[in-house]
C-alpha atoms as a PDB file:
ATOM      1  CA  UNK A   1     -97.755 -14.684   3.160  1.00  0.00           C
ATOM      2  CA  UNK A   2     -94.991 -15.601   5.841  1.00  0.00           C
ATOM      3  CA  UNK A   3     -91.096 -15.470   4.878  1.00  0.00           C
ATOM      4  CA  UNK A   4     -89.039 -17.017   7.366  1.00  0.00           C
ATOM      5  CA  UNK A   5     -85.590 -16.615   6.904  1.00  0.00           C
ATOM      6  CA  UNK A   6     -83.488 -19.736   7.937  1.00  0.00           C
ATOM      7  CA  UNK A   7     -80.863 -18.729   6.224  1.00  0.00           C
ATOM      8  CA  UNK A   8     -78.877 -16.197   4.417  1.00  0.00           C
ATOM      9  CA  UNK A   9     -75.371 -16.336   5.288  1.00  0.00           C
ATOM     10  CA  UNK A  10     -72.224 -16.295   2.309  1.00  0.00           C
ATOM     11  CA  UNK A  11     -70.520 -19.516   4.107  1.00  0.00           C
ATOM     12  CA  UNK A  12     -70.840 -21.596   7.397  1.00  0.00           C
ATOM     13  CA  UNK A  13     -69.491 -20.526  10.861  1.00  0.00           C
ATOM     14  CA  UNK A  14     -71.576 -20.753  14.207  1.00  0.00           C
ATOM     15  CA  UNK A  15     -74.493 -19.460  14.214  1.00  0.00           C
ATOM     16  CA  UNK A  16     -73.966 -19.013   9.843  1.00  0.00           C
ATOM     17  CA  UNK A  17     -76.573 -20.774   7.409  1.00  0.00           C
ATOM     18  CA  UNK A  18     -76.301 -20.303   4.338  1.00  0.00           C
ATOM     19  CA  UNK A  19     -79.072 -19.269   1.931  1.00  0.00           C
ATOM     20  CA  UNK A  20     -82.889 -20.865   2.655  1.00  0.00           C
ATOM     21  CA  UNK A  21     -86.352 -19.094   2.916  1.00  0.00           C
ATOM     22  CA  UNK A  22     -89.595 -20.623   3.968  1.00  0.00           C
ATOM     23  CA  UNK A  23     -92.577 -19.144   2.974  1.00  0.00           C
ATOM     24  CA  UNK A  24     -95.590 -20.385   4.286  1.00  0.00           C
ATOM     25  CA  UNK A  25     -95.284 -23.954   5.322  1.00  0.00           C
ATOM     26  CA  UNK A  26     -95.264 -25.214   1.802  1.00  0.00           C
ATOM     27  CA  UNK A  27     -92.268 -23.608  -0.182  1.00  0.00           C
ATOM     28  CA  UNK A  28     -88.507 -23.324   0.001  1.00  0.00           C
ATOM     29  CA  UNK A  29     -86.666 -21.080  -2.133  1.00  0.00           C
ATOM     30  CA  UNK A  30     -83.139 -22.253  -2.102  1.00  0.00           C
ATOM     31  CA  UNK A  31     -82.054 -25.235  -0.033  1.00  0.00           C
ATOM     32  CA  UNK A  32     -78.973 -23.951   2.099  1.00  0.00           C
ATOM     33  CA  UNK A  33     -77.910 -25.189   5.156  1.00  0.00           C
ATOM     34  CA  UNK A  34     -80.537 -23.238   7.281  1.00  0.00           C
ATOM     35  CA  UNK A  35     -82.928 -26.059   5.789  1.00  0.00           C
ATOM     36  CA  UNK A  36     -81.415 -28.003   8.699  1.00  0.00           C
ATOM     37  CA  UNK A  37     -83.000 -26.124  11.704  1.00  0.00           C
ATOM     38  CA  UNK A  38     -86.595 -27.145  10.426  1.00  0.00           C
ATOM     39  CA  UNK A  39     -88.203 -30.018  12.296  1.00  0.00           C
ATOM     40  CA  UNK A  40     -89.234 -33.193  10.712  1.00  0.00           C
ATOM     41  CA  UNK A  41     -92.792 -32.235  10.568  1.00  0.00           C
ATOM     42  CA  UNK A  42     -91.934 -28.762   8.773  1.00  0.00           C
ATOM     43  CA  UNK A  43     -89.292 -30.085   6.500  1.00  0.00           C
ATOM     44  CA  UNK A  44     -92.232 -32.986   5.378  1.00  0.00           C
ATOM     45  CA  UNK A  45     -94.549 -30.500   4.854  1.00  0.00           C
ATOM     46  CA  UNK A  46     -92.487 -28.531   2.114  1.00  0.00           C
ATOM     47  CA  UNK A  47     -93.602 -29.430  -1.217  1.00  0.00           C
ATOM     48  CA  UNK A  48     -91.630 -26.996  -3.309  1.00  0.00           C
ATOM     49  CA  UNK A  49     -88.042 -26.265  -3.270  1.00  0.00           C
ATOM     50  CA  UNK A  50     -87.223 -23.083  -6.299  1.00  0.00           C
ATOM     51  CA  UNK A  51     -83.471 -22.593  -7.071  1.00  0.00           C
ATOM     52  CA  UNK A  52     -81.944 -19.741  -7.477  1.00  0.00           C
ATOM     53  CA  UNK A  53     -78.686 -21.722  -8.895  1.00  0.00           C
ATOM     54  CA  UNK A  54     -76.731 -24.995  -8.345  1.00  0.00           C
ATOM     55  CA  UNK A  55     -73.447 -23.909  -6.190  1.00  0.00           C
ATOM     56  CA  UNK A  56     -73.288 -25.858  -3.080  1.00  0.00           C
ATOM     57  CA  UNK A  57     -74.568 -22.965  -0.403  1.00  0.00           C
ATOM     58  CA  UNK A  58     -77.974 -23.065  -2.549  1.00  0.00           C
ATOM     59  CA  UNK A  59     -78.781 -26.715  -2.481  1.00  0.00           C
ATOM     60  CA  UNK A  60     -76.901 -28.683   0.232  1.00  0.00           C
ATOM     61  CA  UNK A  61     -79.543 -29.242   1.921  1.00  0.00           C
ATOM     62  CA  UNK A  62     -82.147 -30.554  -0.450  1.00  0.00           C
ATOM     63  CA  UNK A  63     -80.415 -34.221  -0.142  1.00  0.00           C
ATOM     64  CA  UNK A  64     -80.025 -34.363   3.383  1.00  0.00           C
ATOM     65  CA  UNK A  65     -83.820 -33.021   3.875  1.00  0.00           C
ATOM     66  CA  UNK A  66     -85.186 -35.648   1.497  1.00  0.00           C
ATOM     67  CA  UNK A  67     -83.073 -38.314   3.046  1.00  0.00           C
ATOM     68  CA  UNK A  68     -84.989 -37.226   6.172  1.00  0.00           C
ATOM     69  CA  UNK A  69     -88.520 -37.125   5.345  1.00  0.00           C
ATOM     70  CA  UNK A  70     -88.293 -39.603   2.650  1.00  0.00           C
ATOM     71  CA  UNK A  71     -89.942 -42.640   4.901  1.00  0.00           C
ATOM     72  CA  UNK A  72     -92.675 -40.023   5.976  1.00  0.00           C
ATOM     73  CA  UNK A  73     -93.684 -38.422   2.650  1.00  0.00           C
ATOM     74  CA  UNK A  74     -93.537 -42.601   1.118  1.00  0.00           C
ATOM     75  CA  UNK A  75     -95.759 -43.730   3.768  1.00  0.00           C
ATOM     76  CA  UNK A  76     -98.254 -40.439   3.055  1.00  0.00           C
ATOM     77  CA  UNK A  77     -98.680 -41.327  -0.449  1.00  0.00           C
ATOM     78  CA  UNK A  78     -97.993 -37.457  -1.459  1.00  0.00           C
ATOM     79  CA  UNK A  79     -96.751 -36.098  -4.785  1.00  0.00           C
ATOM     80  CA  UNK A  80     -93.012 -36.212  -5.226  1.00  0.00           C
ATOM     81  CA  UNK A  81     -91.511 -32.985  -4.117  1.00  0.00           C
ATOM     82  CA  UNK A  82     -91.144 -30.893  -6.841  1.00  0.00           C
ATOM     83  CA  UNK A  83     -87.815 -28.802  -7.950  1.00  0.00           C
ATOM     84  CA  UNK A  84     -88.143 -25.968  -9.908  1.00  0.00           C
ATOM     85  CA  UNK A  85     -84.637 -25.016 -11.395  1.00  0.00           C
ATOM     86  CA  UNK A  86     -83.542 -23.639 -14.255  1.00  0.00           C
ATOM     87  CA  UNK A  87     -82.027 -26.499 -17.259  1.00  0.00           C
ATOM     88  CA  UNK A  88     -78.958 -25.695 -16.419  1.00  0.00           C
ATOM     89  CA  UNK A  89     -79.019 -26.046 -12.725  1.00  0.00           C
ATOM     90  CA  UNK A  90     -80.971 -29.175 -13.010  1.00  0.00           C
ATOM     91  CA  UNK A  91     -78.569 -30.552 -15.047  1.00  0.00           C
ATOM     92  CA  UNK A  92     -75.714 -29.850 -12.536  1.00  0.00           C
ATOM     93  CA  UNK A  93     -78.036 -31.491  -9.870  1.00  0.00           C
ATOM     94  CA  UNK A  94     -78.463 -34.560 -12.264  1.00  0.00           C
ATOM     95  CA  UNK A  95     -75.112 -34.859 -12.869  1.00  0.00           C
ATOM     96  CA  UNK A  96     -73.038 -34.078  -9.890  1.00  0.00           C
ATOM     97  CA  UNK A  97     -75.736 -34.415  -7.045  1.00  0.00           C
ATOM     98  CA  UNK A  98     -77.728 -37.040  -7.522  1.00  0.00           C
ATOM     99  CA  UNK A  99     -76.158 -39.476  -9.409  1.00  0.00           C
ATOM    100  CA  UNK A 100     -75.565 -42.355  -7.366  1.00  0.00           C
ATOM    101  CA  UNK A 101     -72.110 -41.594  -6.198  1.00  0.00           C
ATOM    102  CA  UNK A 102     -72.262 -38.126  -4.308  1.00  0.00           C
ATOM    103  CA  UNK A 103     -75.934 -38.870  -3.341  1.00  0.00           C
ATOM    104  CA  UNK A 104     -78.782 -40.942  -4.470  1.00  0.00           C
ATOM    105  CA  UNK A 105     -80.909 -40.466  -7.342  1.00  0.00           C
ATOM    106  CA  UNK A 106     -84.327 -39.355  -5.548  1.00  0.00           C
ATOM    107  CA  UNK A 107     -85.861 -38.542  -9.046  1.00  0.00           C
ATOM    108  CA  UNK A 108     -85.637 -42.580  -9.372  1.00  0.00           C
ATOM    109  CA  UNK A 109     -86.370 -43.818  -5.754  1.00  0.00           C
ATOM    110  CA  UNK A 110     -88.442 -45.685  -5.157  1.00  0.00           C
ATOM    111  CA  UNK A 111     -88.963 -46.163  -9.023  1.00  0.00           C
ATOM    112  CA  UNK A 112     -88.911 -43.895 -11.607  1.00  0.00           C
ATOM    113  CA  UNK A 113     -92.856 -43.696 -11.888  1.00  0.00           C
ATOM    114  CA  UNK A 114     -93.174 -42.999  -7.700  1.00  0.00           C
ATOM    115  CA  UNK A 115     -90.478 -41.224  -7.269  1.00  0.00           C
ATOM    116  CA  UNK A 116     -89.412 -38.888  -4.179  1.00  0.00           C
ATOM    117  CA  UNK A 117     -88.650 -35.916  -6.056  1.00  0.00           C
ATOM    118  CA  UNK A 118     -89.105 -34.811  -9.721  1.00  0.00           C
ATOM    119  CA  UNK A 119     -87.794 -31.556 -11.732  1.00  0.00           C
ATOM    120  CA  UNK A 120     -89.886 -29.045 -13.334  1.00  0.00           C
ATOM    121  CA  UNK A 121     -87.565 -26.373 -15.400  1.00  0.00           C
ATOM    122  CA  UNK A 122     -88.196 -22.609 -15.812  1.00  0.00           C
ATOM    123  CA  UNK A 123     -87.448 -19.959 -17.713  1.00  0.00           C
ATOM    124  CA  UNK A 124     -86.611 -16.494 -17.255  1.00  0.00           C
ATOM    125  CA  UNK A 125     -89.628 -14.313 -17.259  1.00  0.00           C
ATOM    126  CA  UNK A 126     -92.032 -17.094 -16.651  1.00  0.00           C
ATOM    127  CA  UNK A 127     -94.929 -16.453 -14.315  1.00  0.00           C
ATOM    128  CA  UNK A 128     -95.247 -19.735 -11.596  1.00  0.00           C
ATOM    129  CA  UNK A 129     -98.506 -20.698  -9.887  1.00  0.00           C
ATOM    130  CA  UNK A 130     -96.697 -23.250  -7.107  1.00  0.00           C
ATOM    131  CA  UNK A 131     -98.058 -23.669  -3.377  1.00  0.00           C
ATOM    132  CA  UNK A 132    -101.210 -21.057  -4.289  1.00  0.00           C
ATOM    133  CA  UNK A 133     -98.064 -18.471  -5.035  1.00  0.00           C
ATOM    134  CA  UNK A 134     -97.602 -16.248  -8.331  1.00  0.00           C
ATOM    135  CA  UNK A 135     -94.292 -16.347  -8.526  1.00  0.00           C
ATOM    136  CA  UNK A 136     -92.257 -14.226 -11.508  1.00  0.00           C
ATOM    137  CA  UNK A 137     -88.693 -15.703 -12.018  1.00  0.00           C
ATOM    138  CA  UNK A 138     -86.203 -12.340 -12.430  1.00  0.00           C
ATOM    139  CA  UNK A 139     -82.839 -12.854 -14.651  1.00  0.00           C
ATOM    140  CA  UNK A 140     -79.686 -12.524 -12.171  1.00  0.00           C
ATOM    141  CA  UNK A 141     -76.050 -12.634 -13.774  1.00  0.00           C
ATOM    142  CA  UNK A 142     -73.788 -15.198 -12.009  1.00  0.00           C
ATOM    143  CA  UNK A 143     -70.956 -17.896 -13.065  1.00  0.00           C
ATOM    144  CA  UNK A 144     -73.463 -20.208 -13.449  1.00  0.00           C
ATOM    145  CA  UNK A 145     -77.012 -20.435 -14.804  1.00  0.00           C
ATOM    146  CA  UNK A 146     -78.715 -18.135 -12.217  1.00  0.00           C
ATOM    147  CA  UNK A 147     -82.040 -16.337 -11.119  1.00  0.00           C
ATOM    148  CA  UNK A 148     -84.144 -14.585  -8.865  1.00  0.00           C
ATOM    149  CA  UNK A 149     -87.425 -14.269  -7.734  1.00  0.00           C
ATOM    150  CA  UNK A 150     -90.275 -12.242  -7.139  1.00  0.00           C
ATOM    151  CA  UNK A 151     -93.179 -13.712  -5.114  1.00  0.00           C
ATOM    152  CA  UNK A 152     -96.666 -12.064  -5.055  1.00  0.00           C
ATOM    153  CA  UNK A 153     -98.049 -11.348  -1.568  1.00  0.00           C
ATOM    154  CA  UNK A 154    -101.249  -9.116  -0.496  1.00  0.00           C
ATOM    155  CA  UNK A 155     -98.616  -6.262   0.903  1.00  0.00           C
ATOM    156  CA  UNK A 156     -97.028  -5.885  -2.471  1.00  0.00           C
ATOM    157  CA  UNK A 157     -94.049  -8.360  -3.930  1.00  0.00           C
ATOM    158  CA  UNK A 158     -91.120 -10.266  -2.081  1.00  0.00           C
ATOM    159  CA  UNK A 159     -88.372  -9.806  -4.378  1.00  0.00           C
ATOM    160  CA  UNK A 160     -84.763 -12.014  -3.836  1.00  0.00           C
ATOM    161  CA  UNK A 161     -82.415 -11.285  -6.294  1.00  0.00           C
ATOM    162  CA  UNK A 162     -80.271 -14.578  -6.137  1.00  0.00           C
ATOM    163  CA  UNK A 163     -76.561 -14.420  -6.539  1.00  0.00           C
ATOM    164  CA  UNK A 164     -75.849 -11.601  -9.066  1.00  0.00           C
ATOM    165  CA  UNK A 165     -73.586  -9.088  -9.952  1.00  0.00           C
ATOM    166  CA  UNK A 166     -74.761  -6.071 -11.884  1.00  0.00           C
ATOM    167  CA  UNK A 167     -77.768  -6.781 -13.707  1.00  0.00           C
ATOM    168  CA  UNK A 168     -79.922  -3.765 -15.417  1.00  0.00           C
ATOM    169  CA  UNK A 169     -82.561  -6.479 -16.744  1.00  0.00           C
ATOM    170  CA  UNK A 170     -83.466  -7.117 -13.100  1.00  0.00           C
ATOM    171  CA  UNK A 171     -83.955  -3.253 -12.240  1.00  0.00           C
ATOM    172  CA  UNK A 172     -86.134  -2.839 -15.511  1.00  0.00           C
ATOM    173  CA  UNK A 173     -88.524  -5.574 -14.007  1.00  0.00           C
ATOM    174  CA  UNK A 174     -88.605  -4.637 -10.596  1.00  0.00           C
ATOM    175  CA  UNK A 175     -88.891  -0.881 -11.043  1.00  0.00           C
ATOM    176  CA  UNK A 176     -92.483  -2.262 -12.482  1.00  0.00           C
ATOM    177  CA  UNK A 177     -93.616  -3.660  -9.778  1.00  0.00           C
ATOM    178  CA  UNK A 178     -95.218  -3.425  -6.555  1.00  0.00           C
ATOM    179  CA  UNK A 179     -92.285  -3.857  -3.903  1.00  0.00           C
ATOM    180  CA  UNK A 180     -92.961  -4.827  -0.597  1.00  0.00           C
ATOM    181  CA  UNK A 181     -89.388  -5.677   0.346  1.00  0.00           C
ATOM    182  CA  UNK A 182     -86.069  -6.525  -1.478  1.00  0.00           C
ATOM    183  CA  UNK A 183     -83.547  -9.149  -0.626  1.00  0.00           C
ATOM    184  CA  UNK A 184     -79.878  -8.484  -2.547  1.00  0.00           C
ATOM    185  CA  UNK A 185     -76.817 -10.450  -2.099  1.00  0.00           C
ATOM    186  CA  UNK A 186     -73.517  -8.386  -0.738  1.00  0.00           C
ATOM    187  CA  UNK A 187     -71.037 -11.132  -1.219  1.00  0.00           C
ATOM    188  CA  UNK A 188     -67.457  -9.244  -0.517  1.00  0.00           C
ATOM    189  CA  UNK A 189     -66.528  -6.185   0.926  1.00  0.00           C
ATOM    190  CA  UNK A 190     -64.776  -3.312  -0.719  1.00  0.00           C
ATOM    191  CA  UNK A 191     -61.347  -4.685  -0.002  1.00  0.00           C
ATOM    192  CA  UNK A 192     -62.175  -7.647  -1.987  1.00  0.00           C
ATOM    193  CA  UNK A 193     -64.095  -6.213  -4.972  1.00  0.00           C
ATOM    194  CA  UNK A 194     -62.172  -7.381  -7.668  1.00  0.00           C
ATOM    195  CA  UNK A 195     -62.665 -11.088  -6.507  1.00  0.00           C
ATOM    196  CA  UNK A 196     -66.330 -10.029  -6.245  1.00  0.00           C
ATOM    197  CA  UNK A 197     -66.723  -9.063 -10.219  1.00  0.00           C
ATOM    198  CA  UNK A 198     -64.560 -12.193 -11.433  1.00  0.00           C
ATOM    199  CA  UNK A 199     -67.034 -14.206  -8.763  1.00  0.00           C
ATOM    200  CA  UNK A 200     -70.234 -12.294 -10.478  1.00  0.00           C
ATOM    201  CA  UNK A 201     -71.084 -11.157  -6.546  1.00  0.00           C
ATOM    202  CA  UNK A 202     -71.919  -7.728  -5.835  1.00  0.00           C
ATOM    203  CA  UNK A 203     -69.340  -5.469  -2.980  1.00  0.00           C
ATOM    204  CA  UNK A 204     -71.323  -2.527  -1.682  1.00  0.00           C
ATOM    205  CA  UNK A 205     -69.733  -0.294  -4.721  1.00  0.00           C
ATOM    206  CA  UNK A 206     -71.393  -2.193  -6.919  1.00  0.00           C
ATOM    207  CA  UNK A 207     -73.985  -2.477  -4.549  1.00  0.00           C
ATOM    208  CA  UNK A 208     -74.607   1.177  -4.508  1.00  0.00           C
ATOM    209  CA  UNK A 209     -74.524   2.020  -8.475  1.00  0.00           C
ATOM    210  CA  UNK A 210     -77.037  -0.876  -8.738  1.00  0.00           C
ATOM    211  CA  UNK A 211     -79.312   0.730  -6.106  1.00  0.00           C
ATOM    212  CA  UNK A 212     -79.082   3.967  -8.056  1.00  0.00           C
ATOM    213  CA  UNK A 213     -81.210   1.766 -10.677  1.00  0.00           C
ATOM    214  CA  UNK A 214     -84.603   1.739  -8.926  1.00  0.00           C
ATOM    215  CA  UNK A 215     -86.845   4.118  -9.894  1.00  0.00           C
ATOM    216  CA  UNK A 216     -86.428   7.548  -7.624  1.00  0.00           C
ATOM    217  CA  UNK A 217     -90.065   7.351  -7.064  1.00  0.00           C
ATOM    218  CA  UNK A 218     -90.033   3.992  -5.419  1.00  0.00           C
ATOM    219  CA  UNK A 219     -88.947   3.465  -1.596  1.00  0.00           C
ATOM    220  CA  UNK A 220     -89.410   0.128  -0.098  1.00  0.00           C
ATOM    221  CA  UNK A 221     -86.721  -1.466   2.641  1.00  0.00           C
ATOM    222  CA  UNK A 222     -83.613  -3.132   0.880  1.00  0.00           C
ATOM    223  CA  UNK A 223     -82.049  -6.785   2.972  1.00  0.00           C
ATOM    224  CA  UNK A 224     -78.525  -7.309   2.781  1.00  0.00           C
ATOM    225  CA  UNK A 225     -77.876 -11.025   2.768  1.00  0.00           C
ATOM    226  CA  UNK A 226     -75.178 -13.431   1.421  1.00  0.00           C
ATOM    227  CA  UNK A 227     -72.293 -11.899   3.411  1.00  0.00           C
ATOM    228  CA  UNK A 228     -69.456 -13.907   4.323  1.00  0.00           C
ATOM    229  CA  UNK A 229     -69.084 -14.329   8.159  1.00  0.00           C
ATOM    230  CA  UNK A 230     -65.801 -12.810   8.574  1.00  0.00           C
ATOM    231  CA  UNK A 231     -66.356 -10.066   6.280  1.00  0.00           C
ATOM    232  CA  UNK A 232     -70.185  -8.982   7.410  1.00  0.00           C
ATOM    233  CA  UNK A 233     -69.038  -5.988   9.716  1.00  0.00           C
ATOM    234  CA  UNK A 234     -66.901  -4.494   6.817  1.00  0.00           C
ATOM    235  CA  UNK A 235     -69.305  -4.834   4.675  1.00  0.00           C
ATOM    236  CA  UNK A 236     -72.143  -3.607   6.707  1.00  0.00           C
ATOM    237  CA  UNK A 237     -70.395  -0.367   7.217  1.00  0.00           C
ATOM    238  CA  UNK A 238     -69.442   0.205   4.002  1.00  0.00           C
ATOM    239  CA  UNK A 239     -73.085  -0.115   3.069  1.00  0.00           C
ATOM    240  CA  UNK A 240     -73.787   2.726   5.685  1.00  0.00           C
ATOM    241  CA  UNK A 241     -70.758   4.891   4.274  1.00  0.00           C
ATOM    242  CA  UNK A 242     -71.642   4.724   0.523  1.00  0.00           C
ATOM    243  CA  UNK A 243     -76.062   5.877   1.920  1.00  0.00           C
ATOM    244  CA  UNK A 244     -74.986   8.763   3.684  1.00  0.00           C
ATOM    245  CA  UNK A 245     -73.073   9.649   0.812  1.00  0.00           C
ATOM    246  CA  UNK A 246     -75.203   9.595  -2.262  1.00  0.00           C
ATOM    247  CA  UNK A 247     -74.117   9.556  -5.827  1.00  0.00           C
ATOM    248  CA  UNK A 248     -76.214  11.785  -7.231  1.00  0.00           C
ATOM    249  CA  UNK A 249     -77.919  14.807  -5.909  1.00  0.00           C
ATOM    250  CA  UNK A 250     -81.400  13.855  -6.315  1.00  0.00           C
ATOM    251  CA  UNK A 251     -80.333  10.647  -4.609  1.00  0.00           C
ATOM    252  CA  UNK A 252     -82.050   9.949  -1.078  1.00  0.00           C
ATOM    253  CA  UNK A 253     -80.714   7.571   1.517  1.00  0.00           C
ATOM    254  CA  UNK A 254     -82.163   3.930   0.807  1.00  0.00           C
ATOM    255  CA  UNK A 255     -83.918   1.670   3.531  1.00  0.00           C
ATOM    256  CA  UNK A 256     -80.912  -0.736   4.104  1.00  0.00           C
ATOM    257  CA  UNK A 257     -81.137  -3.418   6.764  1.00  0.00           C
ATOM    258  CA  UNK A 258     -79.299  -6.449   7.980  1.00  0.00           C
ATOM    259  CA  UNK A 259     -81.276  -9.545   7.045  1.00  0.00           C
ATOM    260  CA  UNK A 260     -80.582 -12.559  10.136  1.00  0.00           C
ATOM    261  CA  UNK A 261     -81.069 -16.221  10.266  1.00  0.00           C
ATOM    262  CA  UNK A 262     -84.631 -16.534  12.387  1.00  0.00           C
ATOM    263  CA  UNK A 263     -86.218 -13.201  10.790  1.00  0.00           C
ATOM    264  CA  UNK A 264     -90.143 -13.940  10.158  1.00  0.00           C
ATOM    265  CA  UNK A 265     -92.057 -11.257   7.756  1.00  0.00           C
ATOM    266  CA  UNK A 266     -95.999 -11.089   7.231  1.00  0.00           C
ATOM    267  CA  UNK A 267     -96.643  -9.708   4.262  1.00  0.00           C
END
């Protein structure tokens, strides 16, 4: 499996997109504005967006892209594009996306029976066969209704925890799994932590007591994403401060990287 990253940003600035990942040709999770740097061709070939939750960084760009490719995908005769959300999201999307004032209702063009676009709701815990992908969907605590992911590849799973703050329900599932890699959202630096917890976001203090949750037999590289531009060098080294110090004495340093707009991973 192939995870592009097109984006993974906390806001917009130059050369910022906010959260998007592509894997394969076929599936989106998350609809940020890095969605935007996909050609025509790609963006018609994607037949799967999955939320992670409905605040505007997550799913700007699923209107725009099916605005684009709606001609294309009409003229093809292929299924509508599926959206798998939780209820909750896709009743935010219903009601303050597309609903005919902010942006068409693609779930009713060009009729309700053909449309562009339908929903398909999940639940927490639910195992997802979309795009040939097993895909688990992981609880993540957030302002709104929220989740993450784990997708099933050959080298072990891709695992995205969505926009969380702490969240011992997602360590109990993950420290039973293979792990190939681990995306986690950094939102805020230190300074800023207490806007972080009323946010639900994770600062890399609560960054590191939730990384003292995995399982000290388990070692597999950790992504920071979801940083906000101006913050992302603060919060970077704060991240390498709070490894080189661990909490605990049987504690080892973790496998923490920068994740980037234009990565590509095999797995």
């Amino acid at each position: 499996m192939r995870v592009r990253v097109l984006g993974c940003s906390g806001a917009i600035a130059q050369g910022c997109r906010t959260t998007s990942f592509l894997l394969d040709d076929n599936v989106l999770v998350d609809a940020g504005t890095g969605v935007g740097d996909l050609s025509l061709d790609e963006m018609a070939a994607v037949d799967h967006v999955l939320l992670t939750h409905s605040h505007l960084d997550h799913v700007a760009s699923l209107p725009l892209m099916l605005d684009a490719v709606a001609a294309r995908r009409l003229a093809a005769g292929v299924p509508p594009l599926t959206v798998h959300a939780l209820p909750g999201t896709i009743s935010a999307l219903q009601i303050h996306l597309f609903n005919n004032l902010i942006w068409p209702d693609f779930a009713a063009i060009p009729s309700v029976e053909t449309p562009l676009m339908r929903f398909a709701p999940i639940t927490v815990g639910e195992l997802l066969h979309v795009g040939g992908k097993r895909i688990e969907v992981l609880p993540a605590v957030h302002t709104v209704p929220a989740v993450g992911f784990a997708v099933d590849s050959p080298s072990g799973h891709w695992v995205f925890s969505g926009d969380t703050e702490r969240n011992p329900a997602f360590w109990h599932r993950v420290n039973r799994m293979d792990v190939a890699m681990l995306i986690i959202e950094t939102a805020f630096s230190d300074r800023e932590k207490e806007l972080a917890q009323r946010s639900l976001h994770l600062a890399p203090a609560t960054l590191a007591e939730e990384l003292d949750q995995i399982d000290r037999q388990r070692r597999f590289p950790v992504y920071i994403t979801h940083t906000k531009p101006a913050e992302t060098g603060t919060i970077m080294e704060e991240i390498r401060r709070f490894d080189e110090r661990p909490n605990r004495d049987d504690d080892v340093r973790h496998d923490i990287r920068w994740l980037s707009a234009g990565q590509t991973f095999e797995l």
